[in-house]
C-alpha atoms as a PDB file:
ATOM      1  CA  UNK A   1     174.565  -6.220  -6.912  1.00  0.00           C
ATOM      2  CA  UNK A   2     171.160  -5.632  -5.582  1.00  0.00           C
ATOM      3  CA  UNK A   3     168.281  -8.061  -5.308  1.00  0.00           C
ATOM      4  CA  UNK A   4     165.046  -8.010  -5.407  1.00  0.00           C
ATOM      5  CA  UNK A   5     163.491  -7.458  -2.101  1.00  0.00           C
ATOM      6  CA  UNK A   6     160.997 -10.474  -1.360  1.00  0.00           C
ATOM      7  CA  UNK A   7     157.445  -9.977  -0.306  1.00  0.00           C
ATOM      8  CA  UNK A   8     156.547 -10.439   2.975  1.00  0.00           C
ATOM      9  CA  UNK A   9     153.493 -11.885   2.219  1.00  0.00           C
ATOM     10  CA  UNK A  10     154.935 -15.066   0.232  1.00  0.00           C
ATOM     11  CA  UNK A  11     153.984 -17.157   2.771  1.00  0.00           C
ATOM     12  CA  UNK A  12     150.497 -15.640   3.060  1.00  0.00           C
ATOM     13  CA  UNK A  13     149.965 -16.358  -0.702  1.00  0.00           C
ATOM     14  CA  UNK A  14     151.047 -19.733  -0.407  1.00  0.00           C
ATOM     15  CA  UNK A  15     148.616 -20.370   2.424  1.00  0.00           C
ATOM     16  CA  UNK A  16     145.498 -18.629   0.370  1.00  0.00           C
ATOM     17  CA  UNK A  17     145.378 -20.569  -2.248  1.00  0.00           C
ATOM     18  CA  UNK A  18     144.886 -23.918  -1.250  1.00  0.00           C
ATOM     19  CA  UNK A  19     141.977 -22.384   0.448  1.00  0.00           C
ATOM     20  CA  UNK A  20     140.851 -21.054  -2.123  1.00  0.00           C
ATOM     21  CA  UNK A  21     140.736 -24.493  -3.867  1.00  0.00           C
ATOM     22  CA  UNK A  22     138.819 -25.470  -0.614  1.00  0.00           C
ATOM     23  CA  UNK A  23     136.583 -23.230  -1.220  1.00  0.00           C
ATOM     24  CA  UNK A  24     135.872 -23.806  -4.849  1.00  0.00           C
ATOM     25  CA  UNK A  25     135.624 -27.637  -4.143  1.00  0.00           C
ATOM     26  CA  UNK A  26     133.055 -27.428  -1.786  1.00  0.00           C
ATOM     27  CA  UNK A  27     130.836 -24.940  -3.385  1.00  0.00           C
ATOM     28  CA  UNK A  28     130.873 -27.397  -6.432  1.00  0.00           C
ATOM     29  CA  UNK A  29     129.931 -30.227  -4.016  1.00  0.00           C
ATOM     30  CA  UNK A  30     127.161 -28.733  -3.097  1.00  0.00           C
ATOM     31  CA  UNK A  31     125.838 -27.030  -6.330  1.00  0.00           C
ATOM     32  CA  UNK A  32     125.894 -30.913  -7.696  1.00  0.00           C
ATOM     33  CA  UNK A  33     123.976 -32.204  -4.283  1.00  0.00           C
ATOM     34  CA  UNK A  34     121.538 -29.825  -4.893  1.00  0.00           C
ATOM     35  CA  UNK A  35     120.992 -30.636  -8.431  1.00  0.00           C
ATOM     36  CA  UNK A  36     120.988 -34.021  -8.058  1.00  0.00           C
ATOM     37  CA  UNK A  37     118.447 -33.661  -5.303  1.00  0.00           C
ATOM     38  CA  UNK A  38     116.339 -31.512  -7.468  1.00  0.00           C
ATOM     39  CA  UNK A  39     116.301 -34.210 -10.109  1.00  0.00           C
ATOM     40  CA  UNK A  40     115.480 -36.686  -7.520  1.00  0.00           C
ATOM     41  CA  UNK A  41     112.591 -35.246  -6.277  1.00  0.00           C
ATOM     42  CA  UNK A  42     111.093 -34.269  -9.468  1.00  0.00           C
ATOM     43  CA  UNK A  43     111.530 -38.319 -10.486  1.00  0.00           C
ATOM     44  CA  UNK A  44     110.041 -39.022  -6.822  1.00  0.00           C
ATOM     45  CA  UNK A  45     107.187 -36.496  -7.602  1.00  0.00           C
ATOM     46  CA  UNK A  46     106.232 -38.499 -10.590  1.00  0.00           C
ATOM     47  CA  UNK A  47     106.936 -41.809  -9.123  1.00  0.00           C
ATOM     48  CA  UNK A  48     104.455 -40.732  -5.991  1.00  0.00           C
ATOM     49  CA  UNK A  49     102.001 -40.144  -8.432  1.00  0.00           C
ATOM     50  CA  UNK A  50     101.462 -43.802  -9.160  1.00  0.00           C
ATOM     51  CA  UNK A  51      99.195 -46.112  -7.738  1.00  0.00           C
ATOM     52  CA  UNK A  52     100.031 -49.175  -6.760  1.00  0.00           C
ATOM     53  CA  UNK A  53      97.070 -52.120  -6.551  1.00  0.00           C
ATOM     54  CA  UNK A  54      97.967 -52.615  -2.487  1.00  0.00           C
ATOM     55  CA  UNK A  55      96.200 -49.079  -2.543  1.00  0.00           C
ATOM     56  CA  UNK A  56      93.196 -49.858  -4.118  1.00  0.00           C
ATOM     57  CA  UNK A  57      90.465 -50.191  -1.588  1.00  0.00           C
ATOM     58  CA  UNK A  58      87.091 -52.773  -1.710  1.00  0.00           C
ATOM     59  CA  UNK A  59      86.462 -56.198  -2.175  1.00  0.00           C
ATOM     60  CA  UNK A  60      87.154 -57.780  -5.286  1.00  0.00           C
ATOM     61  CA  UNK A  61      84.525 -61.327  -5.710  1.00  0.00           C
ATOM     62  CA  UNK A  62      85.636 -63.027  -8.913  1.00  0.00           C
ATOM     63  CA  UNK A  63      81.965 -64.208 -10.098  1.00  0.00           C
ATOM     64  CA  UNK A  64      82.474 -63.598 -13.771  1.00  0.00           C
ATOM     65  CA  UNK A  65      84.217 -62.300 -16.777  1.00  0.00           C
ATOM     66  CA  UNK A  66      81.645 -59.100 -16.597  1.00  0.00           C
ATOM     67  CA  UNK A  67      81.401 -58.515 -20.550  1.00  0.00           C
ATOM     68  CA  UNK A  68      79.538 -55.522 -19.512  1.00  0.00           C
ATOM     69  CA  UNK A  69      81.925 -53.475 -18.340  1.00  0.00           C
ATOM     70  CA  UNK A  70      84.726 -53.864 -20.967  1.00  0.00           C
ATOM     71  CA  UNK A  71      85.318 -51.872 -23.912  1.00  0.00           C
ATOM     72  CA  UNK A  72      84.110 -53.746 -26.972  1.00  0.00           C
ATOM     73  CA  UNK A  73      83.735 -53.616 -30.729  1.00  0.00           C
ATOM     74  CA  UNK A  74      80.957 -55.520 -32.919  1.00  0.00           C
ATOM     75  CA  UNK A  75      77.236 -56.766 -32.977  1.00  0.00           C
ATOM     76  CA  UNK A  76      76.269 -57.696 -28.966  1.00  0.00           C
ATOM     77  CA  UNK A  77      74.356 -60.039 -31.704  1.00  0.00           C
ATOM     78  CA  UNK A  78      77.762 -62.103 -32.475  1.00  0.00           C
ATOM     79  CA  UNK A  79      78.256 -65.490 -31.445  1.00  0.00           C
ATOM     80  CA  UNK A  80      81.218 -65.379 -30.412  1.00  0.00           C
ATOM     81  CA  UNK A  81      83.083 -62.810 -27.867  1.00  0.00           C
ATOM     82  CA  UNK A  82      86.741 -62.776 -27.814  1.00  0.00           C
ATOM     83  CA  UNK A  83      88.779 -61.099 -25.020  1.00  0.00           C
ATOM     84  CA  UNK A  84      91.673 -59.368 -25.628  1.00  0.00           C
ATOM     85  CA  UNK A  85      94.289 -59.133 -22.225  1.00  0.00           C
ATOM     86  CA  UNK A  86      96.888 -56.919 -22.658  1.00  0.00           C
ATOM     87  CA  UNK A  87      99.122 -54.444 -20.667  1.00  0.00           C
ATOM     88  CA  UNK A  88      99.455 -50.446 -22.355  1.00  0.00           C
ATOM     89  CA  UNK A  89     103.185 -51.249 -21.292  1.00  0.00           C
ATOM     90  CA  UNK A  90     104.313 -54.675 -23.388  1.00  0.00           C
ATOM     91  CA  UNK A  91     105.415 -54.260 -26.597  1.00  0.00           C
ATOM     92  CA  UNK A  92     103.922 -57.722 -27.812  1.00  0.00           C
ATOM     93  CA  UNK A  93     100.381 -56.568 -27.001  1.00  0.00           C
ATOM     94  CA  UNK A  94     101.650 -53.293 -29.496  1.00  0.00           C
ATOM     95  CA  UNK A  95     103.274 -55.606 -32.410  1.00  0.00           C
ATOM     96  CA  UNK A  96      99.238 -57.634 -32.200  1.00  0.00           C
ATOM     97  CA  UNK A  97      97.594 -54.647 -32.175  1.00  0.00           C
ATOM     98  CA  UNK A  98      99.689 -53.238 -35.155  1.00  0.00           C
ATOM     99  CA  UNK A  99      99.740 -56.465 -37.174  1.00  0.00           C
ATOM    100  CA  UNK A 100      96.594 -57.884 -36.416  1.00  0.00           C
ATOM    101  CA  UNK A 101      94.045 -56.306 -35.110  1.00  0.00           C
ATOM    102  CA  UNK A 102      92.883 -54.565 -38.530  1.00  0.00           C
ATOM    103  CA  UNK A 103      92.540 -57.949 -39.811  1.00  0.00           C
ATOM    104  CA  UNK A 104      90.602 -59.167 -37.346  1.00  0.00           C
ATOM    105  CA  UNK A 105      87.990 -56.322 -37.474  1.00  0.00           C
ATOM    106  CA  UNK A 106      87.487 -56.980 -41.016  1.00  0.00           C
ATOM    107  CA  UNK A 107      87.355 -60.719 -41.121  1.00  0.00           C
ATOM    108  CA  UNK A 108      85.203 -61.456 -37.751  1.00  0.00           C
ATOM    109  CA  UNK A 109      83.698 -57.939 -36.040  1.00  0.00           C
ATOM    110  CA  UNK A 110      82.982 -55.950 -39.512  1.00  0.00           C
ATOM    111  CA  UNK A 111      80.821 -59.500 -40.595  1.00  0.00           C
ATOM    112  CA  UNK A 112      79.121 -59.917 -37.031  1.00  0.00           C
ATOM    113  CA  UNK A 113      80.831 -63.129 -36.864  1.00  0.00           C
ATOM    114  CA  UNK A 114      82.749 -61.842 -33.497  1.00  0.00           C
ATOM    115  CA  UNK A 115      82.242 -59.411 -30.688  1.00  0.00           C
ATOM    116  CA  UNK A 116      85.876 -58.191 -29.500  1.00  0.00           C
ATOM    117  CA  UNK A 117      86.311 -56.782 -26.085  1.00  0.00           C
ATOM    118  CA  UNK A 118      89.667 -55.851 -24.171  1.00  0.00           C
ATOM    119  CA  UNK A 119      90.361 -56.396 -20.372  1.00  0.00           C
ATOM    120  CA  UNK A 120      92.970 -55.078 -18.253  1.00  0.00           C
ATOM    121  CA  UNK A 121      96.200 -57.212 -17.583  1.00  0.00           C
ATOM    122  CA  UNK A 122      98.140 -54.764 -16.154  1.00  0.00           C
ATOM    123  CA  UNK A 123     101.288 -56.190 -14.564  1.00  0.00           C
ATOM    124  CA  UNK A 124     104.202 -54.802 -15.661  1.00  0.00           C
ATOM    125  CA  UNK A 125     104.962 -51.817 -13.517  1.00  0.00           C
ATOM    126  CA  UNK A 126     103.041 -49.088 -11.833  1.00  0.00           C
ATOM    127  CA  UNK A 127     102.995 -47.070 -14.390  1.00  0.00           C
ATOM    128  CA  UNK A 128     100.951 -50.100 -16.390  1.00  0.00           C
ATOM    129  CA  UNK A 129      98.331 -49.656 -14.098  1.00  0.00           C
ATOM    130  CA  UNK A 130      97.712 -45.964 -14.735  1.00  0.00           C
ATOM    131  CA  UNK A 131      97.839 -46.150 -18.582  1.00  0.00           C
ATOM    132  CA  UNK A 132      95.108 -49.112 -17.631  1.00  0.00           C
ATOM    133  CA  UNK A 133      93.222 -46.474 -15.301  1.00  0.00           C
ATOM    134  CA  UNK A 134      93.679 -43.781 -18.497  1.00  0.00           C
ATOM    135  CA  UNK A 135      91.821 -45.971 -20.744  1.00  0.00           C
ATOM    136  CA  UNK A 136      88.937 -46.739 -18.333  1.00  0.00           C
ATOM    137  CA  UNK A 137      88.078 -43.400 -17.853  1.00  0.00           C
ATOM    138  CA  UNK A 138      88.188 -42.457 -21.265  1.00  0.00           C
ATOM    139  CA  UNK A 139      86.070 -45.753 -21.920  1.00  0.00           C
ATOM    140  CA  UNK A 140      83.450 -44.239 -19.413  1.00  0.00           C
ATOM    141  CA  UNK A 141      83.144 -40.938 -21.087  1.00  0.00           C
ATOM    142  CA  UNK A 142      83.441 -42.862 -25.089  1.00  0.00           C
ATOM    143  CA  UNK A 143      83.796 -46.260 -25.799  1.00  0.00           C
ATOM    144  CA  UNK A 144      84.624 -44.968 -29.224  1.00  0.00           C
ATOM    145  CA  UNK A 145      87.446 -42.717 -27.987  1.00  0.00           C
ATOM    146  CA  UNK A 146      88.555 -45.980 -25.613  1.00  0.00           C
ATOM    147  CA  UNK A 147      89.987 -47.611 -29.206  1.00  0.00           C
ATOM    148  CA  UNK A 148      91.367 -44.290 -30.085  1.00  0.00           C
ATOM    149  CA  UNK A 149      93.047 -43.836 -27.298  1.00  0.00           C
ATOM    150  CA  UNK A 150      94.344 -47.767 -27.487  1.00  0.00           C
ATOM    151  CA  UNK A 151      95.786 -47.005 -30.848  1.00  0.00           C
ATOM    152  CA  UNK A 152      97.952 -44.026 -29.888  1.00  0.00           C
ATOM    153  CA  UNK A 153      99.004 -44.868 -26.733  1.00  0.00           C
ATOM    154  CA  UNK A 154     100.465 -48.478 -28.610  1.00  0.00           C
ATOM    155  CA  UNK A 155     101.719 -46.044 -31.429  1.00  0.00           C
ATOM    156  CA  UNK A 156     103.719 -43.609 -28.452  1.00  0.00           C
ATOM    157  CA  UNK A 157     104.638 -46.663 -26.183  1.00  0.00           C
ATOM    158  CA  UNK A 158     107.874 -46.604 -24.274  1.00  0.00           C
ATOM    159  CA  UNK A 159     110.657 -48.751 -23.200  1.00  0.00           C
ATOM    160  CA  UNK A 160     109.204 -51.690 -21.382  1.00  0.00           C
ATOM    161  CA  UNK A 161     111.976 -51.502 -18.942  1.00  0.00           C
ATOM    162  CA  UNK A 162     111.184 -47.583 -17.411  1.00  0.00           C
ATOM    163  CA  UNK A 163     108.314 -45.918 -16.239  1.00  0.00           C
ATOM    164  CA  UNK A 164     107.097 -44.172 -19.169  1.00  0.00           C
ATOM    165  CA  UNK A 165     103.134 -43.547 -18.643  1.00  0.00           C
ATOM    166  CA  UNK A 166     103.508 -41.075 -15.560  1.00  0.00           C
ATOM    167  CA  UNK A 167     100.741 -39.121 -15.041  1.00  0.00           C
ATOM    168  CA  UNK A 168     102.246 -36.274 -16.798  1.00  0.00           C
ATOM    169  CA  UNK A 169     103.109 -38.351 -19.637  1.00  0.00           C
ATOM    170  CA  UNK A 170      99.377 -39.185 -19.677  1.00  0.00           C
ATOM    171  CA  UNK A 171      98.065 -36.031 -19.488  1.00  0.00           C
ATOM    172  CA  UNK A 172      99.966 -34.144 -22.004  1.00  0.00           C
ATOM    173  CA  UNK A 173      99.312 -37.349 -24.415  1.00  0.00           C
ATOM    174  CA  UNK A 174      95.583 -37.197 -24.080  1.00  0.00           C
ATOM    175  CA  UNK A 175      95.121 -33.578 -24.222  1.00  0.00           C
ATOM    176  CA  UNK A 176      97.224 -33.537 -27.364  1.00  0.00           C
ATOM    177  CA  UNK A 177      95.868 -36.590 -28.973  1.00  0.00           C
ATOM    178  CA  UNK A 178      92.097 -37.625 -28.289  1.00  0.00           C
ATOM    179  CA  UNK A 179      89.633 -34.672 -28.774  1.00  0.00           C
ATOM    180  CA  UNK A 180      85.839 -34.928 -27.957  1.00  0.00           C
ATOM    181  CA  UNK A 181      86.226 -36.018 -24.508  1.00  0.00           C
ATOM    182  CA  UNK A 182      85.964 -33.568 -21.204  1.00  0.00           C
ATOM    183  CA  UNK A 183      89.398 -33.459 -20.709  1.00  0.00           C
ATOM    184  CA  UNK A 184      88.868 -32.123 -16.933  1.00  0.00           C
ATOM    185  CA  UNK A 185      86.395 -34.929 -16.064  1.00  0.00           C
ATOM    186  CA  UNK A 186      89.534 -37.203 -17.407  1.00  0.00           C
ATOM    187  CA  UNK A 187      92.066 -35.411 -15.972  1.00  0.00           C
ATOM    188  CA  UNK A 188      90.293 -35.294 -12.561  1.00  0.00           C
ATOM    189  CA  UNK A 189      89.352 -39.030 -12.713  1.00  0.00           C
ATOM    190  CA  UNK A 190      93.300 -39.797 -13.711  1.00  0.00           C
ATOM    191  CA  UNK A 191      94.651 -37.468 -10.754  1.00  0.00           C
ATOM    192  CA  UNK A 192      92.253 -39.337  -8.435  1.00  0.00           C
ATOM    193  CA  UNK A 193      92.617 -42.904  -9.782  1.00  0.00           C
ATOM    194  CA  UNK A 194      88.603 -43.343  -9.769  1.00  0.00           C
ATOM    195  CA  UNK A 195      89.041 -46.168 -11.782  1.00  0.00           C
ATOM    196  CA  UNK A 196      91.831 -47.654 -10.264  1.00  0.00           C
ATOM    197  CA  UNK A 197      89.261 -50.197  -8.803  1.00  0.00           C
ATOM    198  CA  UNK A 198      88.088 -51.487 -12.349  1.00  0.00           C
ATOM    199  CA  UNK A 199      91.846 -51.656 -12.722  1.00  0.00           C
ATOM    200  CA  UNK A 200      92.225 -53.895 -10.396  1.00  0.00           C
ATOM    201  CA  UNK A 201      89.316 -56.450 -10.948  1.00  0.00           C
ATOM    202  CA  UNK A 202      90.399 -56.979 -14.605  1.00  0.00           C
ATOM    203  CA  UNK A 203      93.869 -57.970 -13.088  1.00  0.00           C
ATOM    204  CA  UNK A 204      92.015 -60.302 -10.535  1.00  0.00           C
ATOM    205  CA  UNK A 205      89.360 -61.905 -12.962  1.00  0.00           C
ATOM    206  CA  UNK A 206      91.917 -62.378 -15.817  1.00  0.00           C
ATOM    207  CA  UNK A 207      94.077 -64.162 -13.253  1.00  0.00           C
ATOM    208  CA  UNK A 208      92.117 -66.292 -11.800  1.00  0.00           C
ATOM    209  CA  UNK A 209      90.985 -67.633 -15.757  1.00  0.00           C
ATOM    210  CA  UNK A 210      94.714 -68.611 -15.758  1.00  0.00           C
ATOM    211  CA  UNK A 211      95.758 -65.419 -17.532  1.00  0.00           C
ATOM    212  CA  UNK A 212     100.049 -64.879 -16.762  1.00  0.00           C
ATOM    213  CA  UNK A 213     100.878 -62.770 -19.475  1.00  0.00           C
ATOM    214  CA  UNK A 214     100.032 -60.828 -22.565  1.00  0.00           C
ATOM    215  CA  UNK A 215      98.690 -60.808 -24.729  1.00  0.00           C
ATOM    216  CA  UNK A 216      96.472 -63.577 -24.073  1.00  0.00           C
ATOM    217  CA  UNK A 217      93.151 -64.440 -26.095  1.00  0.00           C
ATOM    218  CA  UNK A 218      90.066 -65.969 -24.576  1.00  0.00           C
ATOM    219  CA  UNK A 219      86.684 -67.516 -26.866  1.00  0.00           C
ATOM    220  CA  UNK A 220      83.338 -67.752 -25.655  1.00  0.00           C
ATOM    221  CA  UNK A 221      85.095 -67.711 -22.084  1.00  0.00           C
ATOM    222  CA  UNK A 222      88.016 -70.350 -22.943  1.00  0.00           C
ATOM    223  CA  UNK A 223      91.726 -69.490 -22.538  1.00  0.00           C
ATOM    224  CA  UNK A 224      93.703 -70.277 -25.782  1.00  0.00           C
ATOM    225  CA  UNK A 225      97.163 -71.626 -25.051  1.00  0.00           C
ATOM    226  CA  UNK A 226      98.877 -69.272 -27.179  1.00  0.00           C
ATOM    227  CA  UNK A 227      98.273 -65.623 -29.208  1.00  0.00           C
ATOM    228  CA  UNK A 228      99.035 -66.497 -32.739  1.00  0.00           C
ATOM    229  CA  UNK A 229      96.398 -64.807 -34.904  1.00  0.00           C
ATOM    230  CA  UNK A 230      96.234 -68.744 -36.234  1.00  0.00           C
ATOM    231  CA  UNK A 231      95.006 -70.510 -33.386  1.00  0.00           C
ATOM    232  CA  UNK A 232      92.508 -67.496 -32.311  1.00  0.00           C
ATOM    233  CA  UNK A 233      91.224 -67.866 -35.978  1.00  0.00           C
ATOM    234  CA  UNK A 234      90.843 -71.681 -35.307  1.00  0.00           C
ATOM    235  CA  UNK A 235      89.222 -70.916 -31.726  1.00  0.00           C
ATOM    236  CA  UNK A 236      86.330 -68.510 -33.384  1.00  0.00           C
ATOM    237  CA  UNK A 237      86.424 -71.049 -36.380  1.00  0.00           C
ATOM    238  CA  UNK A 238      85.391 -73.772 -34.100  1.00  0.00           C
ATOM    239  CA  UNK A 239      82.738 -71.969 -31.961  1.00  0.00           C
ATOM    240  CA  UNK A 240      80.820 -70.888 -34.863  1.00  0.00           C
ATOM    241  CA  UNK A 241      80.591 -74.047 -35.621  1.00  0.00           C
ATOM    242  CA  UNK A 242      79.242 -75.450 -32.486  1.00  0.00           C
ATOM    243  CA  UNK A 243      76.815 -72.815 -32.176  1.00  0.00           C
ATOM    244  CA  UNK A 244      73.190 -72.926 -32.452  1.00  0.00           C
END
């Protein structure tokens, strides 16, 4: 009976495809290195893009709460100025501003009673200090827009725990979302962190009034003990009473 006749090249075959395999496996090692390296350096991009307070240059002399330079609403007429503290980033300063802060306009800034202004606490992460930085330059081109911006930002506000507010983020959010502002100026000022400074002073002045957190409340330049719409009630309560 006749066989088949074997290949000579069996043994050849057997030897091509494991490196084949070889082959396969390291091309797919390094089509995943290179995308994972892509995706790292587009996160590092955004990451290098933040500033960090260490990088802010000039002396900072705590000799004041400087009410001037601080976004406000009400009367410069009102007895009483209240300070709000807060960080873009925490999600309690959102839940006060979306709970409370329409109240408070209408029962103390709307009346005259009380002059609201907001400082900088920005602590959380880097990216907190360049949704800060956002919101002074805006301030400087509209204190108007400042409030606008405030309310949107709290209304599109990330996770707490990841950087959120890159300057891309930014960008994209105020381009889309606050109109009557030169959006160049504010995009030049946010590229070049012009206000970074400002930034950083809040952070220093509101610190050294004993501010640790946010949101925190101040009256007629006196740290409440807590942020309960209650006991800053009480607080403005009491100082229109003692005043003149």
């Amino acid at each position: 009976m006749n066989k088949p006749k074997q290949s000579g090249n069996t043994k050849g075959n057997g030897r091509l495809l494991p490196m084949l395999l070889a082959v396969i496996v390291v091309l797919l090692t390094l089509i995943l290195v290179f995308v994972l390296t892509g995706s790292k350096s587009s996160g590092t991009a955004e990451l290098d893009n933040l500033p960090n307070y260490t990088d802010v240059k000039g002396k900072i002399v705590v000799d004041g709460l400087k009410y001037e330079k601080q976004p406000r609403l009400g009367s410069d007429e009102a007895k009483v100025k209240v300070i709000e503290f807060a960080d873009f980033k925490c999600p309690a300063c959102k839940n006060w501003t979306d709970t409370y802060l329409d109240t408070f306009i209408k029962d103390y800034v709307d009346t005259g009673r009380a002059q609201l202004y907001f400082m900088n606490f920005a602590f959380i992460d880097r990216d907190s200090y360049l949704a800060a930085s956002a919101g002074e330059a805006i301030y400087r081109q509209s204190n108007e827009k400042f409030w606008e911006y405030l309310h949107k930002l709290y209304a599109n506000q990330g996770d707490e725990s990841k950087i959120w507010a890159t300057q891309k983020f930014i960008l994209g959010f105020v381009k889309d979302n606050i109109d009557g502002i030169d959006y160049e100026q504010f995009k030049q000022d946010l590229k070049n962190h012009t206000y970074m400074y400002d930034v950083k002073e809040d952070f220093k002045i509101a610190g050294a009034y004993g501010v640790n957190g946010t949101p925190k409340f101040m009256v007629n330049g006196v740290l409440l003990p807590d942020s309960s719409y209650e006991g800053l009630s009480a607080a403005i309560e009491a100082a229109l009473s003692a005043a003149p």
